[in-house]
C-alpha atoms as a PDB file:
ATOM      1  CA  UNK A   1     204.542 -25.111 256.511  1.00  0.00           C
ATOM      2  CA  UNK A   2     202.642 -26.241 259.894  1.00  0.00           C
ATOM      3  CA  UNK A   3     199.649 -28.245 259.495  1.00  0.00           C
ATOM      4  CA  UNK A   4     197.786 -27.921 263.396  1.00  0.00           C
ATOM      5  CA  UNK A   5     194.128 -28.393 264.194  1.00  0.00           C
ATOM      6  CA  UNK A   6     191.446 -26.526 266.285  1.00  0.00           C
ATOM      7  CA  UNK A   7     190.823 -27.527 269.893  1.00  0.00           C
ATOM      8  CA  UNK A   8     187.290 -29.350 268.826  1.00  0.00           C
ATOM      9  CA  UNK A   9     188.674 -30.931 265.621  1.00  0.00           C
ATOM     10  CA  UNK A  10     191.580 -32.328 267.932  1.00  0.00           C
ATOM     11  CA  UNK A  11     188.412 -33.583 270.233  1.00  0.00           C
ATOM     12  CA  UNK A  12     186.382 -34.721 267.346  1.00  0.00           C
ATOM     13  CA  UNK A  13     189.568 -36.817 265.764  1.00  0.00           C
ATOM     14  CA  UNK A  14     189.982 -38.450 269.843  1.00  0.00           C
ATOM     15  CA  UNK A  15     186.589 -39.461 269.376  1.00  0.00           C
ATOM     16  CA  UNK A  16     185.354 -37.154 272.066  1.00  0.00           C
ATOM     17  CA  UNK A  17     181.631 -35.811 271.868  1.00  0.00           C
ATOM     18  CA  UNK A  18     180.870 -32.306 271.637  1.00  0.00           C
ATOM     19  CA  UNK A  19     177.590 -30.547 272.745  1.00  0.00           C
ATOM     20  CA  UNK A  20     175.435 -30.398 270.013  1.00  0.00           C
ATOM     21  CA  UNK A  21     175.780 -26.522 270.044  1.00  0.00           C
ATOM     22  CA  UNK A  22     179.653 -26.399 269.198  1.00  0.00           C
ATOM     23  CA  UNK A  23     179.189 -29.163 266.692  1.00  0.00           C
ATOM     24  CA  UNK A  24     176.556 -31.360 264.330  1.00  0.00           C
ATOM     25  CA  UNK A  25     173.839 -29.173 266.380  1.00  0.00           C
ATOM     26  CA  UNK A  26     170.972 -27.599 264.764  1.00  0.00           C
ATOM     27  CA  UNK A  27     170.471 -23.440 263.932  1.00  0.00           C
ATOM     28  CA  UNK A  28     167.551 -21.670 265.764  1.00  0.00           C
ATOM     29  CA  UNK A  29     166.519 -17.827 265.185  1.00  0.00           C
ATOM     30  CA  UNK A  30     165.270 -15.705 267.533  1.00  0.00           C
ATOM     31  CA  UNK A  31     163.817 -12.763 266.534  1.00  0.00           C
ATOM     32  CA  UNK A  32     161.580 -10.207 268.611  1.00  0.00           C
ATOM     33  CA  UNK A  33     160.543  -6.494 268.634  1.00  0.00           C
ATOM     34  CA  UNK A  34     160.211  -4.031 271.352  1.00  0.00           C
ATOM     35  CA  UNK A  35     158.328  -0.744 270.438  1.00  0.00           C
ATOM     36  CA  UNK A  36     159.104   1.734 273.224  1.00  0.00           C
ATOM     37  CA  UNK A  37     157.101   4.981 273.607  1.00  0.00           C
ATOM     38  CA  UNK A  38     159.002   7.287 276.649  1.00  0.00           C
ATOM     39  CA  UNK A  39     160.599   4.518 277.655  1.00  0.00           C
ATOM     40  CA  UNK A  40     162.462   5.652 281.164  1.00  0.00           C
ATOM     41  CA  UNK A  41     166.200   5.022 281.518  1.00  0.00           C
ATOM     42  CA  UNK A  42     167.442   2.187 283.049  1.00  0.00           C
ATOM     43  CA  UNK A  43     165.069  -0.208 281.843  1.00  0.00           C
ATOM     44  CA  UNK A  44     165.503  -3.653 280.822  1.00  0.00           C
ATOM     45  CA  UNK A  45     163.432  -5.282 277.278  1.00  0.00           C
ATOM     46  CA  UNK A  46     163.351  -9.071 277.710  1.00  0.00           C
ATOM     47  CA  UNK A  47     163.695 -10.295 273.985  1.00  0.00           C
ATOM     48  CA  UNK A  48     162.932 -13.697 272.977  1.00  0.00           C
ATOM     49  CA  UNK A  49     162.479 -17.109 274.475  1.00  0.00           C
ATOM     50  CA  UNK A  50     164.364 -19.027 276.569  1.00  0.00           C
ATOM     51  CA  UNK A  51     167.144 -21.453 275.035  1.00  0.00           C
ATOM     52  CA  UNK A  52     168.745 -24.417 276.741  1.00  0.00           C
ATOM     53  CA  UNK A  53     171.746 -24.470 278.728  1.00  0.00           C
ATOM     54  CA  UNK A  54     174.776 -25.276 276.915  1.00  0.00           C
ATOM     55  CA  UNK A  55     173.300 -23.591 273.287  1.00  0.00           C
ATOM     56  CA  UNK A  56     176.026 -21.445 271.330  1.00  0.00           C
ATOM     57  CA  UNK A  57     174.836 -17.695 270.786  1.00  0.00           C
ATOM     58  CA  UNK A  58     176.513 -17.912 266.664  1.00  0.00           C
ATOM     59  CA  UNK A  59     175.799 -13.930 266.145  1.00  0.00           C
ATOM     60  CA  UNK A  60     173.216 -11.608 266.302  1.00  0.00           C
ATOM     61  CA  UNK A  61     172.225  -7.978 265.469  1.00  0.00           C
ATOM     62  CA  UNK A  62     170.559  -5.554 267.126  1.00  0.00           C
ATOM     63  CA  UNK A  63     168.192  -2.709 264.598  1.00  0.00           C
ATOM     64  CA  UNK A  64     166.988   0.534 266.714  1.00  0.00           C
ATOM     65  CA  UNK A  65     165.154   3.742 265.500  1.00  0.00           C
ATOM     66  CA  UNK A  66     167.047   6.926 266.411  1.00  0.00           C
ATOM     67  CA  UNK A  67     165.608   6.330 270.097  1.00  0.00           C
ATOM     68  CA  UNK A  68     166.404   9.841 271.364  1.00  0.00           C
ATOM     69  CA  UNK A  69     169.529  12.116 272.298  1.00  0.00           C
ATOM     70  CA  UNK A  70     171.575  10.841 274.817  1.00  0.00           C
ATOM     71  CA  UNK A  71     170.182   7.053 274.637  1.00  0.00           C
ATOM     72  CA  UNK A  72     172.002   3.820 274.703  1.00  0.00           C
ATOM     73  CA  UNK A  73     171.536  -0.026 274.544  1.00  0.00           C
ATOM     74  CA  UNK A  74     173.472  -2.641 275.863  1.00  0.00           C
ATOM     75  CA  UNK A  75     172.161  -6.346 274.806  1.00  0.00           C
ATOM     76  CA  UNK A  76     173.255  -9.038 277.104  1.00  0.00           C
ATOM     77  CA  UNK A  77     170.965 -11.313 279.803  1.00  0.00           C
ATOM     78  CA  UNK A  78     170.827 -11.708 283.540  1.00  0.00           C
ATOM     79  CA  UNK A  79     173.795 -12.497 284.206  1.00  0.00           C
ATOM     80  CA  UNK A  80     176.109  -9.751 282.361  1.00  0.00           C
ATOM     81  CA  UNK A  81     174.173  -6.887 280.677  1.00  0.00           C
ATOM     82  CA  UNK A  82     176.324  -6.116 278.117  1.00  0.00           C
ATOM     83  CA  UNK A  83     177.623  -9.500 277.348  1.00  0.00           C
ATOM     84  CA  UNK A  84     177.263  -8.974 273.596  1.00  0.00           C
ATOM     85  CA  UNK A  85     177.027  -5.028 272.851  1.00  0.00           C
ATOM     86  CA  UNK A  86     177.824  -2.418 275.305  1.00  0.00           C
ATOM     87  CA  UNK A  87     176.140   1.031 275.389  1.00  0.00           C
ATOM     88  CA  UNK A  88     175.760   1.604 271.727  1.00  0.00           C
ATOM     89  CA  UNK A  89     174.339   4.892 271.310  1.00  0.00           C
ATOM     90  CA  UNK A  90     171.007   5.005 269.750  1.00  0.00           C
ATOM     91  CA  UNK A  91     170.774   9.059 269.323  1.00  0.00           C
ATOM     92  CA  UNK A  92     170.582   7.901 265.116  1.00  0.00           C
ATOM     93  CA  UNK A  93     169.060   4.833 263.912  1.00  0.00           C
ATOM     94  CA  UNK A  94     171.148   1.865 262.521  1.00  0.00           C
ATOM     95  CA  UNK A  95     172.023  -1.800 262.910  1.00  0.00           C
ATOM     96  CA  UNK A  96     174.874  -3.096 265.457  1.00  0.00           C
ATOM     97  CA  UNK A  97     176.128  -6.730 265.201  1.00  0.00           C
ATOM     98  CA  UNK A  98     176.940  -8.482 268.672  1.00  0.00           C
ATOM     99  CA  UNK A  99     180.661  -7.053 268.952  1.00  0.00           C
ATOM    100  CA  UNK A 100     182.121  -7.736 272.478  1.00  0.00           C
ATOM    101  CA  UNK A 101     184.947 -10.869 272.431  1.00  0.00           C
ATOM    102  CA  UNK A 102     183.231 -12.178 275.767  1.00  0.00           C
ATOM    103  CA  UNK A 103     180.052 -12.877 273.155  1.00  0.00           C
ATOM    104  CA  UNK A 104     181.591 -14.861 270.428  1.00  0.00           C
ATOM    105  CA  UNK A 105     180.643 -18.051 270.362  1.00  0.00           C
ATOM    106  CA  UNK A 106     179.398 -17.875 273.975  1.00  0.00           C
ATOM    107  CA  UNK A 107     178.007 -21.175 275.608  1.00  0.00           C
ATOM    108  CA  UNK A 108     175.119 -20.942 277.693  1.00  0.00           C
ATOM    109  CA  UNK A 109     175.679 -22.308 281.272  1.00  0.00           C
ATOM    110  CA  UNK A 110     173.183 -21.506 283.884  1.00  0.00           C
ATOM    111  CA  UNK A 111     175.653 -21.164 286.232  1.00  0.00           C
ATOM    112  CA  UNK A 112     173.405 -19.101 288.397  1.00  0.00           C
ATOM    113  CA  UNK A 113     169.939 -20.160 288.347  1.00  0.00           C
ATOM    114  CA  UNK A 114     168.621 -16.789 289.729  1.00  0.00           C
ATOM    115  CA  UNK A 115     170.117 -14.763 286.591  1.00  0.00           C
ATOM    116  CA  UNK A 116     170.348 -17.074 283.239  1.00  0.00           C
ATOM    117  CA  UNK A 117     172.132 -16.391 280.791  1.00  0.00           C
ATOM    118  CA  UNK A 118     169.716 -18.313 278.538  1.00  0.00           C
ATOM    119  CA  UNK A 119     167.782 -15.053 278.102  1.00  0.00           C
ATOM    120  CA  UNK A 120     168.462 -12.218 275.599  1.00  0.00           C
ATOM    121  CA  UNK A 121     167.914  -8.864 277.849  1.00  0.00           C
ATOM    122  CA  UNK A 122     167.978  -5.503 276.355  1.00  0.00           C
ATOM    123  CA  UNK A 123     168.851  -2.391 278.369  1.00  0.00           C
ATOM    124  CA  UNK A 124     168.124   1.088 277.970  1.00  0.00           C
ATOM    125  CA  UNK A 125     170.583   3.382 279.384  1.00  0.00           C
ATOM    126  CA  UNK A 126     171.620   6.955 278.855  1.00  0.00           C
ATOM    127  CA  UNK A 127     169.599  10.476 280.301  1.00  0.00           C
ATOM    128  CA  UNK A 128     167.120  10.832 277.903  1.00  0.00           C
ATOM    129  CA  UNK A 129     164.030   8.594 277.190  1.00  0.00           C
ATOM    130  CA  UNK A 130     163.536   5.921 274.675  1.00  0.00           C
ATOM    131  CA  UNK A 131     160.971   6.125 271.624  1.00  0.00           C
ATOM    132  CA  UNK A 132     161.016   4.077 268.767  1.00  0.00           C
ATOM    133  CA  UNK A 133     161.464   0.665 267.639  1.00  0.00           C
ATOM    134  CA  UNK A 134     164.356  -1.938 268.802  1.00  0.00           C
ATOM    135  CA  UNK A 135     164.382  -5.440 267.053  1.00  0.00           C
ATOM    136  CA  UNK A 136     166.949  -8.072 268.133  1.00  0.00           C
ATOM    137  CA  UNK A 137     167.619 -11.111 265.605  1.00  0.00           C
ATOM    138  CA  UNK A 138     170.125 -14.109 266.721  1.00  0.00           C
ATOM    139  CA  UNK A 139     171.366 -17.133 265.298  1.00  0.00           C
ATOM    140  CA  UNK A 140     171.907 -19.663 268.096  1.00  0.00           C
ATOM    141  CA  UNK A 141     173.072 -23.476 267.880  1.00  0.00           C
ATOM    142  CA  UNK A 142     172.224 -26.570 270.594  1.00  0.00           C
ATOM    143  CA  UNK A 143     170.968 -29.655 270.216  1.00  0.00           C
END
């Protein structure tokens, strides 16, 4: 039997730091509603408020009405669009968890001040338009 350790428990036993959002940081929820009526495709639903550079997006789910034949949603922020769920379709209502591996456990960075990715951003794609009711909840961590 191996016994090995994680990458931060390796930096945790060096005595290294970590950011508060990848360990010892605090929990924040972000929760917000959009209620669309004809809502033209694309369009973009900024959801929530800001976070700080560095935080940890944990997980996070997105709940939509059946929005409309032929409708989608990505959820990502300025910087990729569909950094956390790419065009689910929204023809029939239901719940989606953030699913893309790019998302998990992503760390804020700012990289580009001119599109954060400290932002949750919702976008409607598809042909048809959007009407109903889109909630995004997310569990974040930083310091």
């Amino acid at each position: 039997m191996s016994s090995v350790k994680g990458v931060n428990k390796t930096l945790i036993d060096a005595g290294t730091i970590l950011s508060p959002g990848l360990f010892d940081g605090r929990v924040k929820v972000i929760v917000d509603t959009y209620e669309a009526s004809a809502l033209a495709n694309p369009s973009t639903i900024t959801m929530g408020g800001r976070f700080t550079k560095g935080a940890v997006v944990l997980m996070g789910w997105l709940a939509y009405d059946a929005l409309g034949g032929s409708t989608t949603l990505d959820v990502g922020d300025a910087e990729d669009v569909d950094r956390y769920i790419d065009g689910q379709d929204t023809s029939s209502a239901g719940v989606t968890a953030f699913n893309k591996t790019d998302g998990v456990a992503y760390t804020t960075d700012e990289t580009v001040s001119t599109t954060p990715d400290t932002q949750f951003v919702v976008t409607a794609g598809g042909s048809g338009t959007l009407t109903g009711t889109i909630k995004l909840v997310a569990i974040i961590s930083n310091d």
